[in-house]
Protein backbone atom coordinates (compact mmCIF):
# COMPACT_ATOMS: atom_id res chain seq x y z
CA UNK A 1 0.00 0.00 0.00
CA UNK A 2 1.21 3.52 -1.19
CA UNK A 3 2.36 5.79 1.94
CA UNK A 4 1.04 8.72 2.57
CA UNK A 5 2.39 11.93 2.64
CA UNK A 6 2.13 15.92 1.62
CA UNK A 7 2.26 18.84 4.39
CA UNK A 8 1.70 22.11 2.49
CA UNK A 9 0.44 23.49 5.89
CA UNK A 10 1.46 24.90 9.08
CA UNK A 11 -1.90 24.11 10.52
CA UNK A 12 -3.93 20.83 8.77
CA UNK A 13 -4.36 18.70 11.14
CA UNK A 14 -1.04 16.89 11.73
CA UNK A 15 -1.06 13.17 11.17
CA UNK A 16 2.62 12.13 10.84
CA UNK A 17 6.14 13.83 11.41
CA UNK A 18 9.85 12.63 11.56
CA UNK A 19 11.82 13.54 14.83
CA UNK A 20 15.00 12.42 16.64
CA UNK A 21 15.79 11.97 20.10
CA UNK A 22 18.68 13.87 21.09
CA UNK A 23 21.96 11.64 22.05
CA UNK A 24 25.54 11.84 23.18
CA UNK A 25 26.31 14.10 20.20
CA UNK A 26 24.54 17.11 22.44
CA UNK A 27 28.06 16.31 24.84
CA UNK A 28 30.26 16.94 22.14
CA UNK A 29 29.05 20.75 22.37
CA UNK A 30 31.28 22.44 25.40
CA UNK A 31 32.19 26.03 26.25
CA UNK A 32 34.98 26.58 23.67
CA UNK A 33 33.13 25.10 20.66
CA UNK A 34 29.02 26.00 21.29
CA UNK A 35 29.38 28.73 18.68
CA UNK A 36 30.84 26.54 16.34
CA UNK A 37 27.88 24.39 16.54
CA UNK A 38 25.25 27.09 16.75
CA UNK A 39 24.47 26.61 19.98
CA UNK A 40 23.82 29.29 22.36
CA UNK A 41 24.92 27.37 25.29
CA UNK A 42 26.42 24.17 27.05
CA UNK A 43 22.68 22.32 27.75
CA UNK A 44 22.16 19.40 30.07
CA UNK A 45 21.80 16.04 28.20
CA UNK A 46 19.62 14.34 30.75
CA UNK A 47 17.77 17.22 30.70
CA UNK A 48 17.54 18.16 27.26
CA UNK A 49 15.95 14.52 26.49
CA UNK A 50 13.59 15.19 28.85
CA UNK A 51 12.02 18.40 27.42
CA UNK A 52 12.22 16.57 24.32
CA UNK A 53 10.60 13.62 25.54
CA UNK A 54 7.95 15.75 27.23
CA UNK A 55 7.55 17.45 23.38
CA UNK A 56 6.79 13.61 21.88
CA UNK A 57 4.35 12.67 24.46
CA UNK A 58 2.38 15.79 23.83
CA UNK A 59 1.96 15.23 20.19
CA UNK A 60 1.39 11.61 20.56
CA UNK A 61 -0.88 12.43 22.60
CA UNK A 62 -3.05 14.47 20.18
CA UNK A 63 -3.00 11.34 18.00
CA UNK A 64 0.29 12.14 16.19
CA UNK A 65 2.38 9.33 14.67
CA UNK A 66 6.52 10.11 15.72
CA UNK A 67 9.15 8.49 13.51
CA UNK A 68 12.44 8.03 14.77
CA UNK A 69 15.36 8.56 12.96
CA UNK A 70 17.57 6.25 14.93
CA UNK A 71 15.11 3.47 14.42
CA UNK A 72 14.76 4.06 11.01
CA UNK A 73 18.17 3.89 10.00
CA UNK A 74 19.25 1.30 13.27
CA UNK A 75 20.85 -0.68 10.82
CA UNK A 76 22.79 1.33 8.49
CA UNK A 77 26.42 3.44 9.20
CA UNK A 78 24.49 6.30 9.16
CA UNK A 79 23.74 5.85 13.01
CA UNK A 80 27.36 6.23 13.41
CA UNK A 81 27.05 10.07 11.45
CA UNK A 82 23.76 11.21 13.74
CA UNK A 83 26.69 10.34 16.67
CA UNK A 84 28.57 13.30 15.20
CA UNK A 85 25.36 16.00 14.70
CA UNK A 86 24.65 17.87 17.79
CA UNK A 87 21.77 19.69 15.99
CA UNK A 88 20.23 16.76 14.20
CA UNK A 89 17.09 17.15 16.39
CA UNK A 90 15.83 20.12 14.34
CA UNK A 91 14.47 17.97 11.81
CA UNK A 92 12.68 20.80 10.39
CA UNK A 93 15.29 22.27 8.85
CA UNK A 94 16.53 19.40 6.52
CA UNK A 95 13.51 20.20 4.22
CA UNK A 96 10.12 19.73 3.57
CA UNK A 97 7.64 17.81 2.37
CA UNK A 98 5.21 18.69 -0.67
CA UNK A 99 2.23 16.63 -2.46
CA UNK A 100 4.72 15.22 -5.24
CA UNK A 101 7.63 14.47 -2.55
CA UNK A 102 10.57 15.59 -0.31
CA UNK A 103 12.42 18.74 -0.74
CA UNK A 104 15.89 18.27 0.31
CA UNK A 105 18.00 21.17 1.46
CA UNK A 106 21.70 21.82 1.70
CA UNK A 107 22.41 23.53 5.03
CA UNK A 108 24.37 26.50 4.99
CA UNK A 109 26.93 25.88 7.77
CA UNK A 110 29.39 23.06 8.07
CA UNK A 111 28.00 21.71 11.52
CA UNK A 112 24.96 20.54 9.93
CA UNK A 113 26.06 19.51 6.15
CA UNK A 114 25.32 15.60 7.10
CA UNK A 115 21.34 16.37 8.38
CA UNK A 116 20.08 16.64 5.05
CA UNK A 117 21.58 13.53 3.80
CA UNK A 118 20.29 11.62 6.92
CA UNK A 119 17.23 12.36 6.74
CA UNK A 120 17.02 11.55 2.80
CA UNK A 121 17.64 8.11 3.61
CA UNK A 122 15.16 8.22 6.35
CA UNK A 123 12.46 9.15 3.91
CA UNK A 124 13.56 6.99 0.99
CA UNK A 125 13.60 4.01 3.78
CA UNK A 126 9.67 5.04 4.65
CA UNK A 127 8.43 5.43 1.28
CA UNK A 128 8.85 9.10 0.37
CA UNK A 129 10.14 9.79 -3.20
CA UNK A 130 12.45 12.85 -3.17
CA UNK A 131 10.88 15.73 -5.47
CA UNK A 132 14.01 17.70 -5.64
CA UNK A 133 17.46 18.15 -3.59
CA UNK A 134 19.10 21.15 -3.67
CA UNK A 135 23.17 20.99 -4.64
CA UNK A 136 26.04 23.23 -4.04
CA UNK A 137 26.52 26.14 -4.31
CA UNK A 138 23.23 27.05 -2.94
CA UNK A 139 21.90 26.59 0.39
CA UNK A 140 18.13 25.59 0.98
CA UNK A 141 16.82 25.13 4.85
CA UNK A 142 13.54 23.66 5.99
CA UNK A 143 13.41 26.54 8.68
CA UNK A 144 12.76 29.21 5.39
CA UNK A 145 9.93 27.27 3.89
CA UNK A 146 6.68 28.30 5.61
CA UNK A 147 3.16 27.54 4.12
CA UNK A 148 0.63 29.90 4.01
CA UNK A 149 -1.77 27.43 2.64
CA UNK A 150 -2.11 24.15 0.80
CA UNK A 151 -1.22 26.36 -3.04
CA UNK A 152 1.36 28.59 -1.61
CA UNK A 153 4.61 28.24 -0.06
CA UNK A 154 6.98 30.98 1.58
CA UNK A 155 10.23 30.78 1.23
CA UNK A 156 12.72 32.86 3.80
CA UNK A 157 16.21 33.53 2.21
CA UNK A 158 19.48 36.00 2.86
CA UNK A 159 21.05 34.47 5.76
CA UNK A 160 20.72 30.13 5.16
CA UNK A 161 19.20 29.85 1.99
CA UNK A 162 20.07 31.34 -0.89
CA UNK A 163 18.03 32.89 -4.00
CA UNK A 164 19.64 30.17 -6.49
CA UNK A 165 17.62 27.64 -4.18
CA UNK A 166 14.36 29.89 -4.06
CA UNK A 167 14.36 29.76 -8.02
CA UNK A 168 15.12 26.12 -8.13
CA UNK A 169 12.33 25.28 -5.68
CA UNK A 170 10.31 27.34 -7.70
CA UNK A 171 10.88 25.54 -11.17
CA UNK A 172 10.20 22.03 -9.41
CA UNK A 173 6.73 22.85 -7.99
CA UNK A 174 5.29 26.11 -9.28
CA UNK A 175 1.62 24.83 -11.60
CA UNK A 176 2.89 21.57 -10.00
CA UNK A 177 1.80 21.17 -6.35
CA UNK A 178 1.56 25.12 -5.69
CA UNK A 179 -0.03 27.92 -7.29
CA UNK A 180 2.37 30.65 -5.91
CA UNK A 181 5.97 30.89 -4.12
CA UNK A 182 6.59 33.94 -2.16
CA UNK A 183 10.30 34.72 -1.94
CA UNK A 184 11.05 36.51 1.59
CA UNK A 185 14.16 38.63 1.95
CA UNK A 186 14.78 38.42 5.71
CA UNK A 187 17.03 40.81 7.50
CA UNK A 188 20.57 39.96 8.73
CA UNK A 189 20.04 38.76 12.14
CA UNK A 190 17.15 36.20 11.48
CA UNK A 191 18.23 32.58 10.83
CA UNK A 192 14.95 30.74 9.07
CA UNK A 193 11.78 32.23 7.95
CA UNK A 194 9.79 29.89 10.94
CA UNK A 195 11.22 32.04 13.65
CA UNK A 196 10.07 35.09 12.11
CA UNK A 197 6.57 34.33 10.63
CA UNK A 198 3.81 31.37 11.14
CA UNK A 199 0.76 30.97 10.00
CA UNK A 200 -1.99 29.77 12.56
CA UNK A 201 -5.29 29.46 10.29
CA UNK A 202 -6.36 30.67 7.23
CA UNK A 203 -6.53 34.25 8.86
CA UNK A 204 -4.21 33.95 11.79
CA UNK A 205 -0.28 34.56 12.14
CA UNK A 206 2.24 35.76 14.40
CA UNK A 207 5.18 37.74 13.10
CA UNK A 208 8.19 39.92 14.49
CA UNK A 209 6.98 41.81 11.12
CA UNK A 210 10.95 43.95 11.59
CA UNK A 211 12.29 40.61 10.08
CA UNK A 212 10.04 40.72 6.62
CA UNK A 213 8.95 44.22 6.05
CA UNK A 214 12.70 45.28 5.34
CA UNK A 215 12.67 44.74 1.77
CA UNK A 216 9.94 43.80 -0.39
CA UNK A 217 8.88 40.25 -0.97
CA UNK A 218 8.33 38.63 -4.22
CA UNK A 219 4.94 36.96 -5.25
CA UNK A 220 5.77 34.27 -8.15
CA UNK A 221 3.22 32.58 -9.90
CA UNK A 222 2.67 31.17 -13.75
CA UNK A 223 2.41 34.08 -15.79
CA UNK A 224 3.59 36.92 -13.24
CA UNK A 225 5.86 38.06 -10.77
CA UNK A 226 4.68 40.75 -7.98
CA UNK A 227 6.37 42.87 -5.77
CA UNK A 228 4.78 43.18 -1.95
CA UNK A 229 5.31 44.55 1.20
CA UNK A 230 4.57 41.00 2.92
CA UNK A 231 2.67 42.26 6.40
CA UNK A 232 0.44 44.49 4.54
CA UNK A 233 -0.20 41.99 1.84
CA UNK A 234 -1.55 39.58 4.21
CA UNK A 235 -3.59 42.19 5.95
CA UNK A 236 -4.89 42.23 2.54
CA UNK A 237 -5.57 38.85 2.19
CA UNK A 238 -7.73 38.87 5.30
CA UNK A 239 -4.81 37.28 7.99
CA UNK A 240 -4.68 39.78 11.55
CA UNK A 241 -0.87 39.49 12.50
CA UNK A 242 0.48 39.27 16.30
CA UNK A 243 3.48 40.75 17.06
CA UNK A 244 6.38 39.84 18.58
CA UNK A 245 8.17 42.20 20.77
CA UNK A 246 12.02 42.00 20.69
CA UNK A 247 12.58 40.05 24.11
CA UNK A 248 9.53 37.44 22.95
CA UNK A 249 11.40 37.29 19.48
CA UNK A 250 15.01 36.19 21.55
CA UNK A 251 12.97 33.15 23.51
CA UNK A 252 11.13 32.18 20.23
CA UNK A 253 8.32 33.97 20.39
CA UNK A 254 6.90 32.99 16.82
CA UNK A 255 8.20 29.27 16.45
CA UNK A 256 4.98 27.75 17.21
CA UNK A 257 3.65 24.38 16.05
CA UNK A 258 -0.08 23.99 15.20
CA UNK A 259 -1.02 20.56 15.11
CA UNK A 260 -4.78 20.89 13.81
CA UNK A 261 -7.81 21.59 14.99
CA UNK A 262 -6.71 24.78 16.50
CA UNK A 263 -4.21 23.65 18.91
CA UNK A 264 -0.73 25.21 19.13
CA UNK A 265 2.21 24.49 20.97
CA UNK A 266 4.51 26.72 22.29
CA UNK A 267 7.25 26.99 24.64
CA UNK A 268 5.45 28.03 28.03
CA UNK A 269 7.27 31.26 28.82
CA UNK A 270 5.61 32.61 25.94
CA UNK A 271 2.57 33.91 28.03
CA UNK A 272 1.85 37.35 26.01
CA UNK A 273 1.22 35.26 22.94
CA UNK A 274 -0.48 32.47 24.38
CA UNK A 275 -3.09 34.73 26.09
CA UNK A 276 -4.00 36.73 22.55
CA UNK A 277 -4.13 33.16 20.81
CA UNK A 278 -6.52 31.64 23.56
CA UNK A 279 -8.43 35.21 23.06
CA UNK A 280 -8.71 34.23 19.49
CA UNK A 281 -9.99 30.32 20.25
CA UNK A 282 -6.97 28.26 19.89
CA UNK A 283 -6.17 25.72 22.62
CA UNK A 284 -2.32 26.74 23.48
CA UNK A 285 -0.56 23.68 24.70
CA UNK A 286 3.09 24.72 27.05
CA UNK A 287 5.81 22.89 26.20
CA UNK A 288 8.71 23.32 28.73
CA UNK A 289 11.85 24.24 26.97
CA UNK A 290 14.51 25.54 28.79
CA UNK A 291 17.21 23.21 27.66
CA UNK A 292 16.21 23.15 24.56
CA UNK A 293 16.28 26.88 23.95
CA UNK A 294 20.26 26.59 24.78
CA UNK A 295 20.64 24.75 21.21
CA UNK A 296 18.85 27.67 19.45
CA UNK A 297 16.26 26.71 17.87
CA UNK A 298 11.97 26.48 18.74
CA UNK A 299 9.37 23.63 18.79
CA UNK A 300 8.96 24.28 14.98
CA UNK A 301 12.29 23.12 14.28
CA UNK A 302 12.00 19.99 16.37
CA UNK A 303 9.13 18.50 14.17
CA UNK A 304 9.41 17.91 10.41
CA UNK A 305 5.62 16.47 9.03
CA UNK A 306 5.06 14.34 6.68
CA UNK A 307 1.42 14.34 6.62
CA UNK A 308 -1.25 16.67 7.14
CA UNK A 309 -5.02 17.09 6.30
């Protein structure tokens, strides 16, 4: 029987999703190297896992089906490579995953160069044809690619994905699986597209709107290309945006996860945001994170799905 798969949402209900369980490869990050592997500081294994852990068991509860990498590939040498990854469980960010198959990225900093080949064989091993995989010189992260709904996907590049991968991505699945790409020039001190912008519902999202309203965003589709100012355009098109105030946007203030049905997780410090979501009907689930915040990245990054509806 065929598997299933396609996620051109942030917030269809969320079926299936790849993660991995941080290991010993979190102790090979110390005070002298952190930096060098993007981390923002020395976390507690032990501890660490146990966020995590707590992160699974809340989506599993909700009906959501993990796959592991390590069990996936248990019996390959690649277990031996995830030993050497300290940031292979932001999953998120080696792609993601269309209607006609896998988009595979090329990370932009040496630390991470292995994750995208990982999980490639972790998809191919489940049933999931790759669609496209981006090759040097440019840079593609799953981080930058945010979908605003089920025909159009956002794209976040500048700082770890680069235009050359926004126009290949746009050759592979433009009047393929998506009506429109919008191309997002972020500003210099954001790192993926996720941490700046999500979309919560058709006319829902939270923003720290500095990080996109810089330069103007381009609107691809067949026969046209636009030019927009990407907060107002979406006012446009209907969506009220939240903002994120600088300290929220340092502890992750817009890496949220919906998982359907108008549930959100988020890391639990975020209390401004949760309140003005609740105010707006979603159920905000808290996710304790303050290990995992050390390794830099948000609860969006941890989870890559592979099906929604």
């Amino acid at each position: 029987m065929p598997v299933e798969y396609g996620a051109q949402s942030e917030y269809g209900k969320l079926i299936k999703t790849v993660m991995h369980i941080p290991g010993e490869e979190i102790n090979l990050v110390d005070g002298e190297n952190r930096r060098d592997y993007l981390f923002r500081e020395v976390p507690d294994l032990d501890k660490l896992r146990e966020e995590h852990y707590k992160l699974m068991e809340a989506l599993k509860s909700e009906g959501v089906e993990v796959i592991l990498i390590e069990e996936v590939l248990k019996d390959t040498e690649l277990i031996e490579i995830i030993k050497m990854c300290p940031n292979a469980f932001f999953t998120r960010d080696a792609g993601t995953i269309t209607n006609i198959g896998a988009i595979i990225g090329r990370m932009a900093k040496p630390c991470r160069a292995a994750e995208p080949l990982i999980m490639m064989e972790t998809l191919k091993k489940i049933g999931i044809p790759i669609a496209l995989k981006i090759d040097a010189p440019a840079t593609f992260e799953g981080g930058d690619a945010v979908w605003l709904n089920e025909e159009t996907l956002m794209i976040g590049y500048v700082t770890r994905t680069s235009e050359d991968a926004v126009n290949t991505i746009i050759k592979e699945i433009l009047g393929k699986t998506a009506k429109r790409v919008i191309a997002v020039p972020l500003t210099k001190e954001r790192v993926h597209l996720d941490g700046t912008l999500m979309i919560l519902s058709e006319d829902v999202a939270v923003s720290r709107v500095k990080g996109i309203s810089m330069y103007p965003s381009k609107i691809y589709e067949e026969e046209s290309i636009k030019l927009v100012n990407l907060p107002k355009w979406l006012e446009s098109q209907g969506y009220e945006i939240i903002k994120v105030k600088k300290r929220e946007d340092r502890l992750f203030g817009a890496n949220l996860l919906c998982i359907g049905n108008n549930k959100v997780l988020s890391y639990t410090w975020n209390k401004r945001i949760m309140k003005e979501l609740e105010k707006r009907g979603f159920d905000v689930i808290g996710i304790d994170g303050y290990e995992l915040i050390k390794a830099g990245g948000g609860i969006h990054c941890m989870v890559l799905p592979i099906l929604r509806k």
